[in-house]
Protein backbone atom coordinates (compact mmCIF):
# COMPACT_ATOMS: atom_id res chain seq x y z
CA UNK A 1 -4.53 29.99 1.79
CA UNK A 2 -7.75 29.47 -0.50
CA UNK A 3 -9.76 26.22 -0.17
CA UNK A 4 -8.05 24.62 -3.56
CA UNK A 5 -4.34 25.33 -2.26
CA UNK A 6 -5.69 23.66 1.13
CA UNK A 7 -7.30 21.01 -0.93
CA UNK A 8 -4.06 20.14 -3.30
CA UNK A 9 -1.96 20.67 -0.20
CA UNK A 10 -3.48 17.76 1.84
CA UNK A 11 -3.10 15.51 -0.66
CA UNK A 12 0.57 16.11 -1.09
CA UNK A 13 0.52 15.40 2.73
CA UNK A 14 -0.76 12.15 2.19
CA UNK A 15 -4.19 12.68 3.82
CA UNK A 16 -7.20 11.15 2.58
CA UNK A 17 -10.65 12.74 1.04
CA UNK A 18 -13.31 10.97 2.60
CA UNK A 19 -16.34 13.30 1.64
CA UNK A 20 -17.58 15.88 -0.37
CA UNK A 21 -20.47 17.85 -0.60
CA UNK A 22 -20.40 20.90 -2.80
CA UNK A 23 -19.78 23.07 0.61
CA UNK A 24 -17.14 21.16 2.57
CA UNK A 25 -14.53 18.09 1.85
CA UNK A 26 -13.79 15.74 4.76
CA UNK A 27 -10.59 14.37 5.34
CA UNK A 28 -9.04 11.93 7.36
CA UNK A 29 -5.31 10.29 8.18
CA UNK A 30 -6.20 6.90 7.19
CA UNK A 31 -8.84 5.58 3.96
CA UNK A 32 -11.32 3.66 6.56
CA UNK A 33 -10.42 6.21 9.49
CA UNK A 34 -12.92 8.81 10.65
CA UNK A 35 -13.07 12.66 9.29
CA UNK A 36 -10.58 14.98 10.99
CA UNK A 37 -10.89 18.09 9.50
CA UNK A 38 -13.03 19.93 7.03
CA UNK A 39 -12.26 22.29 4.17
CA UNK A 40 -15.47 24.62 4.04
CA UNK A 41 -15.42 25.49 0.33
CA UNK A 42 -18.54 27.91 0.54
CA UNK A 43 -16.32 30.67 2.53
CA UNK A 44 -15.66 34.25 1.98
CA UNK A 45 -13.62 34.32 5.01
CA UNK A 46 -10.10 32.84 5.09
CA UNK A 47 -10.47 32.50 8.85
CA UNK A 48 -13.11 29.56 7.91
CA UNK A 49 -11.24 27.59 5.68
CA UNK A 50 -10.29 25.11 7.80
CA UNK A 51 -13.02 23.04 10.04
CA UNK A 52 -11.42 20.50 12.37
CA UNK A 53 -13.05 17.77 14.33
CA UNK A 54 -14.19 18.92 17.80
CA UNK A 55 -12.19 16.71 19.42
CA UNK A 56 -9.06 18.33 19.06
CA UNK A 57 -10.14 21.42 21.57
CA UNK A 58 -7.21 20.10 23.90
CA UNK A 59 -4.78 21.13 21.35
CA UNK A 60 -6.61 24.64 20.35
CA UNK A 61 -4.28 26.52 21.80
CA UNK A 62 -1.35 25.10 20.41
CA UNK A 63 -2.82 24.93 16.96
CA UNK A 64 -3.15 29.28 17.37
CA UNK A 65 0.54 29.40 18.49
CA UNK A 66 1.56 28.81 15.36
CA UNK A 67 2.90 31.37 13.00
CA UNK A 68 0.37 31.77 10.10
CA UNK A 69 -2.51 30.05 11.61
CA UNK A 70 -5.58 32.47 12.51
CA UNK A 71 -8.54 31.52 14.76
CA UNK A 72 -11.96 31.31 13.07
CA UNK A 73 -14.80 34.11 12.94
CA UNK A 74 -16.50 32.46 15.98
CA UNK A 75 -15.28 29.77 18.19
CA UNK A 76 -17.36 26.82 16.33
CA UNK A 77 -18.75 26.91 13.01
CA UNK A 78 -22.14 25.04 12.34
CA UNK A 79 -23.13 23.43 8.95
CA UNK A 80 -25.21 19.92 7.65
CA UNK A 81 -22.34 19.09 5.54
CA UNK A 82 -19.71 18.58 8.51
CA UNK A 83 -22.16 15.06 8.64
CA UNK A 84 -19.25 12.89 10.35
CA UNK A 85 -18.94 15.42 13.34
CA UNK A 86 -20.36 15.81 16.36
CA UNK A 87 -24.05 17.97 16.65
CA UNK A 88 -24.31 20.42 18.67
CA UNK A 89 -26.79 23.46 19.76
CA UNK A 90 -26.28 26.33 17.22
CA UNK A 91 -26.27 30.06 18.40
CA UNK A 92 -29.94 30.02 17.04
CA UNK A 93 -31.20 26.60 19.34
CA UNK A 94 -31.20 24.56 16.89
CA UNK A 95 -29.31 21.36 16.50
CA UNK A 96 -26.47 20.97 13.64
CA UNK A 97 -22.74 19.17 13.20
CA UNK A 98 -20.29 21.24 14.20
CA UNK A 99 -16.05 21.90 14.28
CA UNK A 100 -13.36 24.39 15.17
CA UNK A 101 -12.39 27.32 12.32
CA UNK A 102 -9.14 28.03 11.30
CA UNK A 103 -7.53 29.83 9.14
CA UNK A 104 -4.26 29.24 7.16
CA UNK A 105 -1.69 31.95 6.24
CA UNK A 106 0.56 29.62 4.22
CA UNK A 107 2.24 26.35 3.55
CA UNK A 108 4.36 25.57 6.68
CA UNK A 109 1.90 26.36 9.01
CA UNK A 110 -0.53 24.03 7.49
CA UNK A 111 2.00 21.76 8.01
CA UNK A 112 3.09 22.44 11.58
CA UNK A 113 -0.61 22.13 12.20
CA UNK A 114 -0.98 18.62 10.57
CA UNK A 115 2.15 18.04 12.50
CA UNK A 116 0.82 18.39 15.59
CA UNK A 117 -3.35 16.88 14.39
CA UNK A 118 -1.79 13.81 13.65
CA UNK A 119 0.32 13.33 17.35
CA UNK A 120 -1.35 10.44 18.87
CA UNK A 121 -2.42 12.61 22.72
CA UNK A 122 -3.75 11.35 25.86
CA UNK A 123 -7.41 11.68 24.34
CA UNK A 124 -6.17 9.79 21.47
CA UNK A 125 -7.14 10.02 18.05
CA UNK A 126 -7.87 6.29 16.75
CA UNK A 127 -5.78 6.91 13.52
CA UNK A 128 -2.13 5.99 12.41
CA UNK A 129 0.66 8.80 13.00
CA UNK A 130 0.90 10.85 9.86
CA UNK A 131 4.19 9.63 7.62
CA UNK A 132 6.83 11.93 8.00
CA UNK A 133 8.21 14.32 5.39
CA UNK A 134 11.21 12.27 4.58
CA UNK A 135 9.81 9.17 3.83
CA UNK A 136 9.00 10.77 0.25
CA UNK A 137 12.00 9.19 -1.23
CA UNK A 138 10.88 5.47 -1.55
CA UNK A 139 14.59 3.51 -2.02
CA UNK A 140 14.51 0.13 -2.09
CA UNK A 141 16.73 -1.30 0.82
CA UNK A 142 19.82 -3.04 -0.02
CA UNK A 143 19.56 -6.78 -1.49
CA UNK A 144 21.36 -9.05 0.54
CA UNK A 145 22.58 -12.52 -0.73
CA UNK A 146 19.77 -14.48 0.23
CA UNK A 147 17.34 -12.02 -1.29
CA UNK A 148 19.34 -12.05 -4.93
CA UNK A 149 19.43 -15.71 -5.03
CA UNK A 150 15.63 -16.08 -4.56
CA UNK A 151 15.17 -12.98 -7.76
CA UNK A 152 17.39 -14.78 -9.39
CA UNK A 153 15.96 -18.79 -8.84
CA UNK A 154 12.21 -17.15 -9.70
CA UNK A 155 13.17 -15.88 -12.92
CA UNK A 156 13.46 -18.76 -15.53
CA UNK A 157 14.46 -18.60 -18.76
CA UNK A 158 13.64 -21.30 -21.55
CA UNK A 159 15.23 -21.46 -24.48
CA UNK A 160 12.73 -23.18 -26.33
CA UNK A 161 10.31 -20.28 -25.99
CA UNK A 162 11.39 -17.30 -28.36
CA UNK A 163 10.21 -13.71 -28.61
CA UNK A 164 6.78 -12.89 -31.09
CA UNK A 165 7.47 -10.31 -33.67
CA UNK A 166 4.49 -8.76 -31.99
CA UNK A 167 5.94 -6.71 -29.36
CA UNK A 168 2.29 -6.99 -27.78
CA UNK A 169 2.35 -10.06 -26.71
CA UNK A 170 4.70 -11.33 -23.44
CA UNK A 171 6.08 -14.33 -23.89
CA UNK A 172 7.43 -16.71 -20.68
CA UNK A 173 11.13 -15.15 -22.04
CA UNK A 174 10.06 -11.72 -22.34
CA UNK A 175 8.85 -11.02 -19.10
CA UNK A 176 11.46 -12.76 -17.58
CA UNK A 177 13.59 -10.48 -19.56
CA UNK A 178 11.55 -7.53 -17.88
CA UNK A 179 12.05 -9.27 -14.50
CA UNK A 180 15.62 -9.35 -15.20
CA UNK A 181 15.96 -5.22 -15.98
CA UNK A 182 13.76 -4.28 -13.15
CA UNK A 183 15.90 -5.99 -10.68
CA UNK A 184 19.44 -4.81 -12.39
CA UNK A 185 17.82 -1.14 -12.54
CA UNK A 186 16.96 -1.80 -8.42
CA UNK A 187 20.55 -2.72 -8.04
CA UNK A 188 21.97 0.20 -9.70
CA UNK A 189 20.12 2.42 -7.55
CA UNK A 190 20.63 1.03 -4.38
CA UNK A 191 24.37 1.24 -5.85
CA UNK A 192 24.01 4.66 -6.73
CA UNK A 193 22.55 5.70 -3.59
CA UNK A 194 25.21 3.64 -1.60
CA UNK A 195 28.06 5.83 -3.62
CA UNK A 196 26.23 9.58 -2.81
C-alpha cells in the first residue's frame, strides 16, 4: 500500500493524526495519547511505509507473520521527523529518533497488524484498546419506560407561542417540535432494528 491509502486507511480505523511534517505523519490510538506508528511519506520503498514505535519489538515477530506484511529495508529506520520516538545511535554514530519499518501489502493485513498494535501486552502500551470493527453501526439502545417519560416531561409545548413565518428563526414550539421527530425517528429505528 502507498502512504495516502495507509494514511486514509487509519483514519477509517479510528486512529488519530498527531503530527506531521512534510516527511512522516504520527499517529496514535487515543487524541492526548503518545505516537505509535509513523507513515514515512518521503519513501520510494514500500517496505518503509510504515514506522512503528520501538517499543513494540516484543511483538516484531508476530507483526511479520502476517500475510501481506513485509519487514523494512533495515531493521530500524532513522529520521528527525519520527520527533516523539526514542533516539538512538544511527549506522553512521550519530544520534537520531528512530522506529521499526514495515511494509504493507494490502488492507487486511494493515488491519491484523493494528489488531494486534493496539492489544494491551505485558510491556503495556498506556493507550485505550482500539474499538472493534463492529461497533461502526452506532444504534441507539432500546428506550425503556422510565427513559420515554423523562423525553417526553423535557419537551414542553406552549400554546401561546406560535411558529414565525421565518423558517429561520426557532421558536420554544419549534424546537420542541424538532425534539419531538428526533425522538419518534430514534424509536422507529430501534423498532426497525428490533423487527430485522
Amino acid at each position: 500500500m502507498k502512504y495516502g491509502e495507509i494514511e486514509l486507511a487509519l483514519g477509517q480505523e479510528g486512529l488519530f493524526e498527531l503530527s506531521r511534517t512534510k516527511k512522516a505523519i504520527g499517529y496514535g490510538f487515543s487524541k492526548d495519547g503518545a505516537v505509535s506508528l509513523y507513515i514515512n511519506t518521503e519513501t520510494r520503498s514500500d517496505k518503509n511505509t510504515l514506522i512503528l514505535h520501538p517499543r513494540f519489538e516484543s511483538v516484531k515477530a508476530r507483526l511479520l507473520s502476517i500475510d501481506g506484511i513485509i519487514p523494512g529495508t533495515a531493521p530500524q529506520r532513522f529520521s528527525s521527523n519520527y520527533g516523539q520516538f526514542p533516539k538512538g545511535e544511527t549506522p553512521a554514530g550519530k544520534e537520531n529518533y528512530f522506529g521499526l519499518p514495515f511494509g504493507v501489502e494490502h488492507r487486511a493485513a494493515l488491519d491484523d497488524l493494528l489488531d494486534i498494535l493496539s492489544t494491551p501486552t505485558s510491556e503495556s502500551q498506556s493507550r485505550p484498546v482500539k474499538p472493534t470493527k463492529k461497533a461502526a453501526v452506532n444504534v441507539e439502545p432500546p428506550i425503556t419506560p422510565q427513559t420515554r417519560q423523562s423525553i417526553t416531561s423535557s419537551v414542553e409545548f406552549s400554546p401561546q407561542t406560535s411558529v414565525q413565518e421565518s423558517s429561520s428563526v426557532q421558536t420554544p414550539a419549534s424546537k420542541g417540535f424538532v425534539v419531538a421527530v428526533g425522538v419518534v425517528c430514534t424509536l422507529a429505528a430501534v423498532l426497525v432494528m428490533n423487527w430485522l
